[in-house]
PDB file of N, CA and C in Angstrom:
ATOM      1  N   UNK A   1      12.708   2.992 -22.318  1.00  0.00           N
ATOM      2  CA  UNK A   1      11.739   2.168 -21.636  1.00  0.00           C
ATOM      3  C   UNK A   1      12.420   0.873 -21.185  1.00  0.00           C
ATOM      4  N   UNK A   2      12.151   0.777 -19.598  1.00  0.00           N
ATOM      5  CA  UNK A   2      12.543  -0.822 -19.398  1.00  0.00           C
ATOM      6  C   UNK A   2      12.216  -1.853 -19.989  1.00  0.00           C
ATOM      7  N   UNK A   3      12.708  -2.849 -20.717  1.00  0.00           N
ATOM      8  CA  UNK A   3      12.681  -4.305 -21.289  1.00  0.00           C
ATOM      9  C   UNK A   3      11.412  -4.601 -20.114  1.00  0.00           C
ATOM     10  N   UNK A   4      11.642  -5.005 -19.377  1.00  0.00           N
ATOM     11  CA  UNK A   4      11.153  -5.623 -18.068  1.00  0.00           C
ATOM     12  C   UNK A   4      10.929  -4.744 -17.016  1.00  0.00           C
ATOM     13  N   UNK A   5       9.829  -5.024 -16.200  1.00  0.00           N
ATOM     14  CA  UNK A   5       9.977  -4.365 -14.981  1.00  0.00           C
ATOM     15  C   UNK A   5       8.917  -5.343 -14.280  1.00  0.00           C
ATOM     16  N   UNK A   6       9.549  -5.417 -12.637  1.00  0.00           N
ATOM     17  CA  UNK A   6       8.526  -6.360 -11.355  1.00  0.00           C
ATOM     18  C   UNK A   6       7.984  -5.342 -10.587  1.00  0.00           C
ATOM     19  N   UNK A   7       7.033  -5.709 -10.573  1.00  0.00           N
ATOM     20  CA  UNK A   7       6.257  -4.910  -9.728  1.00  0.00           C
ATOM     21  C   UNK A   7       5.746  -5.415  -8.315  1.00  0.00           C
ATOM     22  N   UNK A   8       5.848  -5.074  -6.992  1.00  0.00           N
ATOM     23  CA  UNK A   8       6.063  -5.625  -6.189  1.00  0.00           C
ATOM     24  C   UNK A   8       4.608  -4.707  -5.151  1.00  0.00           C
ATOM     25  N   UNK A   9       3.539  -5.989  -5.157  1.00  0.00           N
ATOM     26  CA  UNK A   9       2.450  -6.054  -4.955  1.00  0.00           C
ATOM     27  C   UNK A   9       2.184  -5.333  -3.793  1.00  0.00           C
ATOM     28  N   UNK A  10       1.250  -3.959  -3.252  1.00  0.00           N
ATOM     29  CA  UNK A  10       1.249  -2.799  -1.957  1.00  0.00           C
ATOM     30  C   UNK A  10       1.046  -4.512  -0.991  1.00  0.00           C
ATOM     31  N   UNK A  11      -0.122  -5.124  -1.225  1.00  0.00           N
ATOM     32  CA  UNK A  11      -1.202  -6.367  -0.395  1.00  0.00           C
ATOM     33  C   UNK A  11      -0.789  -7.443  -1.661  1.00  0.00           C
ATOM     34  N   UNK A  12       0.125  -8.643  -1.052  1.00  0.00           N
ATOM     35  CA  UNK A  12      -0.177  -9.759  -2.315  1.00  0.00           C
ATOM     36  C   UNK A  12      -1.594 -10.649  -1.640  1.00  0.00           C
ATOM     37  N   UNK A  13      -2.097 -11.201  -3.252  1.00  0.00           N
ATOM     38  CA  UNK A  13      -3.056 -11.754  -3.396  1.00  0.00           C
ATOM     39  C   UNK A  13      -2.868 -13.554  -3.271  1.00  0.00           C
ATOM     40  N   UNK A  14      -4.300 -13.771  -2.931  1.00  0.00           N
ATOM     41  CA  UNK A  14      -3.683 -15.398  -2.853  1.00  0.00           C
ATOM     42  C   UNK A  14      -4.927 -16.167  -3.162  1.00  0.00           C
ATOM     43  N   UNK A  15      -4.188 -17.138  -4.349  1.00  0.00           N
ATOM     44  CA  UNK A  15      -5.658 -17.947  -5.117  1.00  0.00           C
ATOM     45  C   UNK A  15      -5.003 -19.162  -4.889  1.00  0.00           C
ATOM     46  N   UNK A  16      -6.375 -19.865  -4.223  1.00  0.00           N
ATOM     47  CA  UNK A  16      -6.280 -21.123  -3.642  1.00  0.00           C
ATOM     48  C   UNK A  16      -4.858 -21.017  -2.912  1.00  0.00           C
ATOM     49  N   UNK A  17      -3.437 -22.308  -2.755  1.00  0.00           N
ATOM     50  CA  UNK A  17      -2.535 -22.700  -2.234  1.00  0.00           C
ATOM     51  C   UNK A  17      -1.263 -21.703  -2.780  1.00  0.00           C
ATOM     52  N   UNK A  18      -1.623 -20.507  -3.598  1.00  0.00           N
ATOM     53  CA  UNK A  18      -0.756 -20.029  -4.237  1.00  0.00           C
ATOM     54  C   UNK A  18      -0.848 -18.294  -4.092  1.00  0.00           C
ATOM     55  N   UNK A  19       0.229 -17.955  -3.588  1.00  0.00           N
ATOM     56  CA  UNK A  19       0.253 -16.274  -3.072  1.00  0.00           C
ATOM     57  C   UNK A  19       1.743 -15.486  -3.569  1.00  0.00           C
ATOM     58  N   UNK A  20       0.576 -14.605  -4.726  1.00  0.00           N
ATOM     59  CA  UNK A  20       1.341 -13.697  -5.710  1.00  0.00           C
ATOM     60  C   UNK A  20       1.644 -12.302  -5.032  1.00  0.00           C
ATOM     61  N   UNK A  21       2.559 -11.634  -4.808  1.00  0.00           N
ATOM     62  CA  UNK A  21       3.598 -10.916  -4.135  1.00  0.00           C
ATOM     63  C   UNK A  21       3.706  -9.931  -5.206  1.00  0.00           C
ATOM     64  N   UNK A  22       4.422 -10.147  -6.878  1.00  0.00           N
ATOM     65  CA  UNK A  22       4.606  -9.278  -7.371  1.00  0.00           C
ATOM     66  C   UNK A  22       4.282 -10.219  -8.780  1.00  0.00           C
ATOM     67  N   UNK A  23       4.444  -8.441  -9.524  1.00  0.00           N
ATOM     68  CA  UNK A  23       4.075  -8.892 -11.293  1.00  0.00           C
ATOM     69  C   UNK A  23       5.527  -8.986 -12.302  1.00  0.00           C
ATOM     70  N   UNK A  24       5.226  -9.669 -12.686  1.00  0.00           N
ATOM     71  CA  UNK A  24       6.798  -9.721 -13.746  1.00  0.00           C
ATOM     72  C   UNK A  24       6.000  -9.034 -15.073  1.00  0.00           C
ATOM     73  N   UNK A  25       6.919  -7.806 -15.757  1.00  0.00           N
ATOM     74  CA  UNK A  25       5.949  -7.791 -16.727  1.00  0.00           C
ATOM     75  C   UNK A  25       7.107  -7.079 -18.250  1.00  0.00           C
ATOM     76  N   UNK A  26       6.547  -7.524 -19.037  1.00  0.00           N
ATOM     77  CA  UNK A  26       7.470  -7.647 -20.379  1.00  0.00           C
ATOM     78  C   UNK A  26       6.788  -7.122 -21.699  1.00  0.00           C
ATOM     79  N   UNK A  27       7.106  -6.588 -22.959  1.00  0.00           N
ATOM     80  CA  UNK A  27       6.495  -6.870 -24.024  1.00  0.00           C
ATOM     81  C   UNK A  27       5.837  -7.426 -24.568  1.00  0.00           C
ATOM     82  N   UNK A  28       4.937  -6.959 -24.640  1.00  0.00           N
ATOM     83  CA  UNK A  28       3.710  -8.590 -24.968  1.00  0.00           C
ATOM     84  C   UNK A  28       3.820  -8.890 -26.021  1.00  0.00           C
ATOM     85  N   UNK A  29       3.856 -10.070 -27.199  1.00  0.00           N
ATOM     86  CA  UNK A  29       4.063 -10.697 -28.308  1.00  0.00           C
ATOM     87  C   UNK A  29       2.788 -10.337 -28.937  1.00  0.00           C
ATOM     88  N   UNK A  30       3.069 -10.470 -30.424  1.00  0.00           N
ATOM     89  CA  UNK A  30       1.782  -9.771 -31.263  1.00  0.00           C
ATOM     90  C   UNK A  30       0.542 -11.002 -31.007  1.00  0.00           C
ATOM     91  N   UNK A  31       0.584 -12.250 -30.568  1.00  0.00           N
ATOM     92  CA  UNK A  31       0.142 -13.294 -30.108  1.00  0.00           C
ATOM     93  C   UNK A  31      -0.897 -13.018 -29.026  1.00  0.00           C
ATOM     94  N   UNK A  32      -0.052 -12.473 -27.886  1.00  0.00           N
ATOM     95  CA  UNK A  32      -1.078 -12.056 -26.473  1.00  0.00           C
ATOM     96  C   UNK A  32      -1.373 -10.620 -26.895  1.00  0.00           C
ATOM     97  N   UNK A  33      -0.837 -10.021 -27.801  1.00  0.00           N
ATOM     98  CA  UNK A  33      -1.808  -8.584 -27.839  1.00  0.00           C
ATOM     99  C   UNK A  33      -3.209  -8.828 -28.289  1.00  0.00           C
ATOM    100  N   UNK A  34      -3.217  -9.821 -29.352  1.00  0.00           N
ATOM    101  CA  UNK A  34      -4.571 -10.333 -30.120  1.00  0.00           C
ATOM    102  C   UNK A  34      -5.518 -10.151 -28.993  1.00  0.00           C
ATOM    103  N   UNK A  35      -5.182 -11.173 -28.164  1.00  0.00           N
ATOM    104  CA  UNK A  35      -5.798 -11.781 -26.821  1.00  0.00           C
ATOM    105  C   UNK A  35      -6.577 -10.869 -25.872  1.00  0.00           C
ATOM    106  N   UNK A  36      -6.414  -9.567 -26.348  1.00  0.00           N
ATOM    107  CA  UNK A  36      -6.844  -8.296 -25.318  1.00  0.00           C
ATOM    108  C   UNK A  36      -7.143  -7.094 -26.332  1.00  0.00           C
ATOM    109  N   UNK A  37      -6.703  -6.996 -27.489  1.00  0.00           N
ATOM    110  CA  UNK A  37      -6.730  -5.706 -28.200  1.00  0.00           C
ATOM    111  C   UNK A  37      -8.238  -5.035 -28.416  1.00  0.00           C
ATOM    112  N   UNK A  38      -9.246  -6.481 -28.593  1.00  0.00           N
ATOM    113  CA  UNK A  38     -10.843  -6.036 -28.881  1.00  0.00           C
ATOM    114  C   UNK A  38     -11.301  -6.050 -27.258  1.00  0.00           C
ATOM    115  N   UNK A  39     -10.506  -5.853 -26.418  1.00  0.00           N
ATOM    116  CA  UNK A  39     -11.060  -5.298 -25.191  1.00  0.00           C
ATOM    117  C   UNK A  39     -11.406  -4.150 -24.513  1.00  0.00           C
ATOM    118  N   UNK A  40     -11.933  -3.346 -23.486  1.00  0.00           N
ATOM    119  CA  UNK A  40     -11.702  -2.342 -23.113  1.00  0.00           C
ATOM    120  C   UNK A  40     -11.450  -1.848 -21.558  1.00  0.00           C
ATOM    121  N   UNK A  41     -11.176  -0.722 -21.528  1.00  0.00           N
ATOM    122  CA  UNK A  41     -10.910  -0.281 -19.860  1.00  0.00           C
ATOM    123  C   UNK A  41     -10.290  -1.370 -19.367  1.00  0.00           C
ATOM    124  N   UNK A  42     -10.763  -1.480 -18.041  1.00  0.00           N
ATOM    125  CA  UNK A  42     -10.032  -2.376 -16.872  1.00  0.00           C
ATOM    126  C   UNK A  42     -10.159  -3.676 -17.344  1.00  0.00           C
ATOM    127  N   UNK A  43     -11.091  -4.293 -18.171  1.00  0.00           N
ATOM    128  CA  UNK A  43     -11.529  -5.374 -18.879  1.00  0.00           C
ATOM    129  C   UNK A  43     -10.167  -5.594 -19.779  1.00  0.00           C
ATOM    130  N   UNK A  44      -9.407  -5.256 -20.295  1.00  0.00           N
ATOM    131  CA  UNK A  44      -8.556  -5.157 -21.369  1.00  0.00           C
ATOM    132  C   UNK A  44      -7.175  -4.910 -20.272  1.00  0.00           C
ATOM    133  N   UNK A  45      -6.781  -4.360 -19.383  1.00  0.00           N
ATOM    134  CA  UNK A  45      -5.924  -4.226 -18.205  1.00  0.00           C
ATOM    135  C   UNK A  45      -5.467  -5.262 -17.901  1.00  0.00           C
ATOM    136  N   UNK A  46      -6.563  -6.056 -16.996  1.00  0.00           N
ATOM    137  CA  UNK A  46      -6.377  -7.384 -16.272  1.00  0.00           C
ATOM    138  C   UNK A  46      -5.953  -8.374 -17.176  1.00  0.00           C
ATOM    139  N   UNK A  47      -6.788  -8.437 -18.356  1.00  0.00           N
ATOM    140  CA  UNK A  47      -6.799  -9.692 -19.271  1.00  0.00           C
ATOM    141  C   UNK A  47      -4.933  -9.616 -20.009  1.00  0.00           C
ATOM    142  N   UNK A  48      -4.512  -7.948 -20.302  1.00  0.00           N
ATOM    143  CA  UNK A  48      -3.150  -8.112 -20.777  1.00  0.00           C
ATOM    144  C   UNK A  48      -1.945  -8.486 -19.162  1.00  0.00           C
ATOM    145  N   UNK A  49      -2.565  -7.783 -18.510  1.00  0.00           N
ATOM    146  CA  UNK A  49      -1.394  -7.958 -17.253  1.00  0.00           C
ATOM    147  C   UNK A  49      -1.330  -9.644 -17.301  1.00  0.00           C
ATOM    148  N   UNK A  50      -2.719 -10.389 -16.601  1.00  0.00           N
ATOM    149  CA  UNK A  50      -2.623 -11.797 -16.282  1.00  0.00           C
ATOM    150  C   UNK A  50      -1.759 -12.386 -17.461  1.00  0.00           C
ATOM    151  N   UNK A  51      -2.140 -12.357 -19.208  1.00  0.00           N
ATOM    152  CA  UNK A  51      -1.168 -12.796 -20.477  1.00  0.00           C
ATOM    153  C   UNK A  51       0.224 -12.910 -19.874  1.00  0.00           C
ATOM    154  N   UNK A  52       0.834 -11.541 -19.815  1.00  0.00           N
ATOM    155  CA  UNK A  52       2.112 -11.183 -19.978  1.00  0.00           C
ATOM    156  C   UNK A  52       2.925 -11.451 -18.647  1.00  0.00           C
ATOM    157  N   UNK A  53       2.141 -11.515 -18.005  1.00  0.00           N
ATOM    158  CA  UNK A  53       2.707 -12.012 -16.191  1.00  0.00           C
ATOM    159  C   UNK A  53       3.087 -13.718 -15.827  1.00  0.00           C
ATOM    160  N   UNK A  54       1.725 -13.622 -16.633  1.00  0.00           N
ATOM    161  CA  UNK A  54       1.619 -15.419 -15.923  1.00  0.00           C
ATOM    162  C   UNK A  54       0.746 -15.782 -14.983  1.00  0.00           C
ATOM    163  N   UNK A  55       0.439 -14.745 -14.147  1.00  0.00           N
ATOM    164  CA  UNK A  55      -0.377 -14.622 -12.809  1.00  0.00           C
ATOM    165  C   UNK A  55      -1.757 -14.825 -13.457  1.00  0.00           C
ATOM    166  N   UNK A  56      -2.615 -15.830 -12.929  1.00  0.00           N
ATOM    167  CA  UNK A  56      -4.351 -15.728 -13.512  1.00  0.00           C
ATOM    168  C   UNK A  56      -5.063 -14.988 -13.334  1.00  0.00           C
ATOM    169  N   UNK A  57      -5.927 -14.619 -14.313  1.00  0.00           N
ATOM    170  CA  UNK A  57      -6.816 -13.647 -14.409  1.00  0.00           C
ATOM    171  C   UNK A  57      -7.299 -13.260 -12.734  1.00  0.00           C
ATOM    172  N   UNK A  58      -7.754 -14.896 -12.204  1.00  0.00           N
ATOM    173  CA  UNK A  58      -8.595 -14.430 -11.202  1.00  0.00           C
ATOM    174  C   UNK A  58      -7.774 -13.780  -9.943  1.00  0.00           C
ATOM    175  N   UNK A  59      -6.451 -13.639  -9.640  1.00  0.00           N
ATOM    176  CA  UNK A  59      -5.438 -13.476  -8.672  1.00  0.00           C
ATOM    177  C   UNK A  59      -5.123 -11.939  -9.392  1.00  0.00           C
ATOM    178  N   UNK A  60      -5.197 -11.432 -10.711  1.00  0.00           N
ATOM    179  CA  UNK A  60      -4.898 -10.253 -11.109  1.00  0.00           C
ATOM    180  C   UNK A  60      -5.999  -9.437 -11.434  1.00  0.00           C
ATOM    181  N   UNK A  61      -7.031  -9.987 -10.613  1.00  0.00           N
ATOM    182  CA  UNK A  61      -8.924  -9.176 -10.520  1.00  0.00           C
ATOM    183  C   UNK A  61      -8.501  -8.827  -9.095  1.00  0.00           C
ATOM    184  N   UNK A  62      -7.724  -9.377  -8.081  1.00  0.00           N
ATOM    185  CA  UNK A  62      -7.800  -8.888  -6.797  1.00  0.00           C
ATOM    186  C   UNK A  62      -6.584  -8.336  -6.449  1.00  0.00           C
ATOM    187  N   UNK A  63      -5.559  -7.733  -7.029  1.00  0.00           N
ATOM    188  CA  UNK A  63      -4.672  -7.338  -6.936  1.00  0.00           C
ATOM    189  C   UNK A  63      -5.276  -5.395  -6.213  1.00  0.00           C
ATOM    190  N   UNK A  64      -5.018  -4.715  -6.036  1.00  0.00           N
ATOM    191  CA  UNK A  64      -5.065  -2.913  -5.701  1.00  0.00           C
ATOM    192  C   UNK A  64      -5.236  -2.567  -6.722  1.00  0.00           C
ATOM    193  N   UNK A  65      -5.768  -0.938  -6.660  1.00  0.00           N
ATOM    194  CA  UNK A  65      -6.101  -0.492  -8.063  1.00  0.00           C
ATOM    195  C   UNK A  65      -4.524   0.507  -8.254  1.00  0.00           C
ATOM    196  N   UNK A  66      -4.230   0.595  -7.143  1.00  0.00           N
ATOM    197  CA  UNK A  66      -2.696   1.193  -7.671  1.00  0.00           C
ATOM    198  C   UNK A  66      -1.675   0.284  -8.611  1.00  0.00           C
ATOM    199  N   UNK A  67      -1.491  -0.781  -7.748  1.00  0.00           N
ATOM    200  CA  UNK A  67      -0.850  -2.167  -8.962  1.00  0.00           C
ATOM    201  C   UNK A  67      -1.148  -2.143 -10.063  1.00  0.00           C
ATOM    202  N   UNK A  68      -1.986  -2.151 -10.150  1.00  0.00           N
ATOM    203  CA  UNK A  68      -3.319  -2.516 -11.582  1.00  0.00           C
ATOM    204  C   UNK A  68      -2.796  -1.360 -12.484  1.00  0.00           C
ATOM    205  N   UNK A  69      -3.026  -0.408 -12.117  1.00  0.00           N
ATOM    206  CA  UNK A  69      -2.881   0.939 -12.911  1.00  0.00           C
ATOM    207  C   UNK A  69      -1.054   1.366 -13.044  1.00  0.00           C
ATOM    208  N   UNK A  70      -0.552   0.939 -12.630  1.00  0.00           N
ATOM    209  CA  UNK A  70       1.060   0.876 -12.491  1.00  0.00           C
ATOM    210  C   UNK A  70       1.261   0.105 -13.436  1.00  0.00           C
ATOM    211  N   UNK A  71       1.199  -1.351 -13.451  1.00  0.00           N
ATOM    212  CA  UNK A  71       1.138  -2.125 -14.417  1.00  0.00           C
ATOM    213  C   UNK A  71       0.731  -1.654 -16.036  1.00  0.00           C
ATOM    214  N   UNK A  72      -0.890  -1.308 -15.778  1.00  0.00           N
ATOM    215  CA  UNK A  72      -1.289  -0.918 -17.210  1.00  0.00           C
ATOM    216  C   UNK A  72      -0.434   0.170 -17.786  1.00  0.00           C
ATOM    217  N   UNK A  73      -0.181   1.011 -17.140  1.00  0.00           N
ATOM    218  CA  UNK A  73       0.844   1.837 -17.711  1.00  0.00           C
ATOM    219  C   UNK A  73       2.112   1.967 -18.249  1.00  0.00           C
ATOM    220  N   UNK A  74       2.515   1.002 -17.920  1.00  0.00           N
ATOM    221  CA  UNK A  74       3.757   0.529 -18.149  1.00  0.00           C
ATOM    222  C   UNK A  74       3.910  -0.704 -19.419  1.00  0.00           C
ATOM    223  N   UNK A  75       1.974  -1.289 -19.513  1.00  0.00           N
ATOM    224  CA  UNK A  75       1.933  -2.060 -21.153  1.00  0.00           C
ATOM    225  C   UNK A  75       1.692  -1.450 -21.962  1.00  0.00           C
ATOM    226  N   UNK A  76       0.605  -0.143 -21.564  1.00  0.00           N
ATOM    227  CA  UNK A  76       0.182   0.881 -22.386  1.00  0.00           C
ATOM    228  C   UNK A  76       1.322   1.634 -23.361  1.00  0.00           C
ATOM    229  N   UNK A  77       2.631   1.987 -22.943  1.00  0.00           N
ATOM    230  CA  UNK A  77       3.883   2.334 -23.417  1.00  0.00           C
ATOM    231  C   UNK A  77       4.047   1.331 -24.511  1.00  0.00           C
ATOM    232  N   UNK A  78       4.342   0.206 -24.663  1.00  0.00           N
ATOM    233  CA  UNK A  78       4.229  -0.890 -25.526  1.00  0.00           C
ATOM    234  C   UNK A  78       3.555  -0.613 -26.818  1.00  0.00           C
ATOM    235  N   UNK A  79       2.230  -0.246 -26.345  1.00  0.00           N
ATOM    236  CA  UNK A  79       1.192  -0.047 -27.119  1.00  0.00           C
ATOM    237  C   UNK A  79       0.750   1.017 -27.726  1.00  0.00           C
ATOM    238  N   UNK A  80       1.265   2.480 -27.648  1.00  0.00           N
ATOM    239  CA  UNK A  80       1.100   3.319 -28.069  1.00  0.00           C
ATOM    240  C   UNK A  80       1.434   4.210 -29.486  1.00  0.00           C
ATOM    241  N   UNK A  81       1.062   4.921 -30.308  1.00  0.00           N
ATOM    242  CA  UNK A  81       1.146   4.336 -31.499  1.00  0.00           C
ATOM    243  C   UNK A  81       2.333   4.842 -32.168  1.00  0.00           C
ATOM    244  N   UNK A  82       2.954   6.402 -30.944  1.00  0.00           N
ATOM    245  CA  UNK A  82       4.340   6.434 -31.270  1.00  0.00           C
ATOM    246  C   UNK A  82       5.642   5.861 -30.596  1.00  0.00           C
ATOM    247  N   UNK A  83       5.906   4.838 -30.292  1.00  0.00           N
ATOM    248  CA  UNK A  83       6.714   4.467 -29.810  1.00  0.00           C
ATOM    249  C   UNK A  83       8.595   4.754 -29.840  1.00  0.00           C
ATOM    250  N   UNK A  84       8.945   4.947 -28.312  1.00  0.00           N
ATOM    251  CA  UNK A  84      10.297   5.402 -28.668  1.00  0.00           C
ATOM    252  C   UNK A  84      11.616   4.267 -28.748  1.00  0.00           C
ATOM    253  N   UNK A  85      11.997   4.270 -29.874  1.00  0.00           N
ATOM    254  CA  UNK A  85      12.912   3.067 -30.339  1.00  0.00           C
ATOM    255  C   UNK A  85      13.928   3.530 -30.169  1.00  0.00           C
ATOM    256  N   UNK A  86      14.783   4.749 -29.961  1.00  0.00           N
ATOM    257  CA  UNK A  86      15.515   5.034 -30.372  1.00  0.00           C
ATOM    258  C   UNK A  86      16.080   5.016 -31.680  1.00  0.00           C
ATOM    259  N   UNK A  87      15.612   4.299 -32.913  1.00  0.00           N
ATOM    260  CA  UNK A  87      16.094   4.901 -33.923  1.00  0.00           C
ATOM    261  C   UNK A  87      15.625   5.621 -34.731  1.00  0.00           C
ATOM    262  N   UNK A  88      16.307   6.428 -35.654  1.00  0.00           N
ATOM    263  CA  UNK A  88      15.772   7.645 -36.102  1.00  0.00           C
ATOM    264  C   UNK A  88      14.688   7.644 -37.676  1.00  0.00           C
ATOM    265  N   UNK A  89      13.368   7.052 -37.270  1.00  0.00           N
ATOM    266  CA  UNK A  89      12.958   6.263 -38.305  1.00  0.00           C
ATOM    267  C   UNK A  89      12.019   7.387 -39.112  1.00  0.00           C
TER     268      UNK A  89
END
């Protein structure tokens, strides 16, 4: 699994003076998982993407549902309950 991966927005979005293009997106810390874990569906999506991005909630509510779902998938890996570490645990 990539450390990192950018995701580079189909339509970027633009809140107020500021226009987001793509998502930077990383491991989320046991900190911002808190932040989303008692969430659900797309409700729980947005709220971890915007955390782990940086990008605000309200600029990552109007993003595509392809982005959106590209993204979640790629935190969802993170989060799943067998995760591949490579070591032989």
């Amino acid at each position: 699994m990539e450390e990192t991966r950018t995701i580079t927005l189909r339509k970027s979005v633009k809140l107020g003076d500021v226009e987001y293009k793509e998502l930077r997106l990383r491991e989320p810390t046991a900190a911002e998982w808190m932040q989303f874990d008692k969430l659900d569906g797309v409700e729980a999506d947005v709220k971890a993407i915007a955390i782990v991005s940086g990008v605000p909630e309200p600029a990552v509510n109007m993003i595509g549902v392809r982005d959106l779902i590209q993204a979640s998938r790629y935190l969802a890996d993170f989060l799943s309950s067998d995760p591949k570490t490579g070591d032989n645990a």
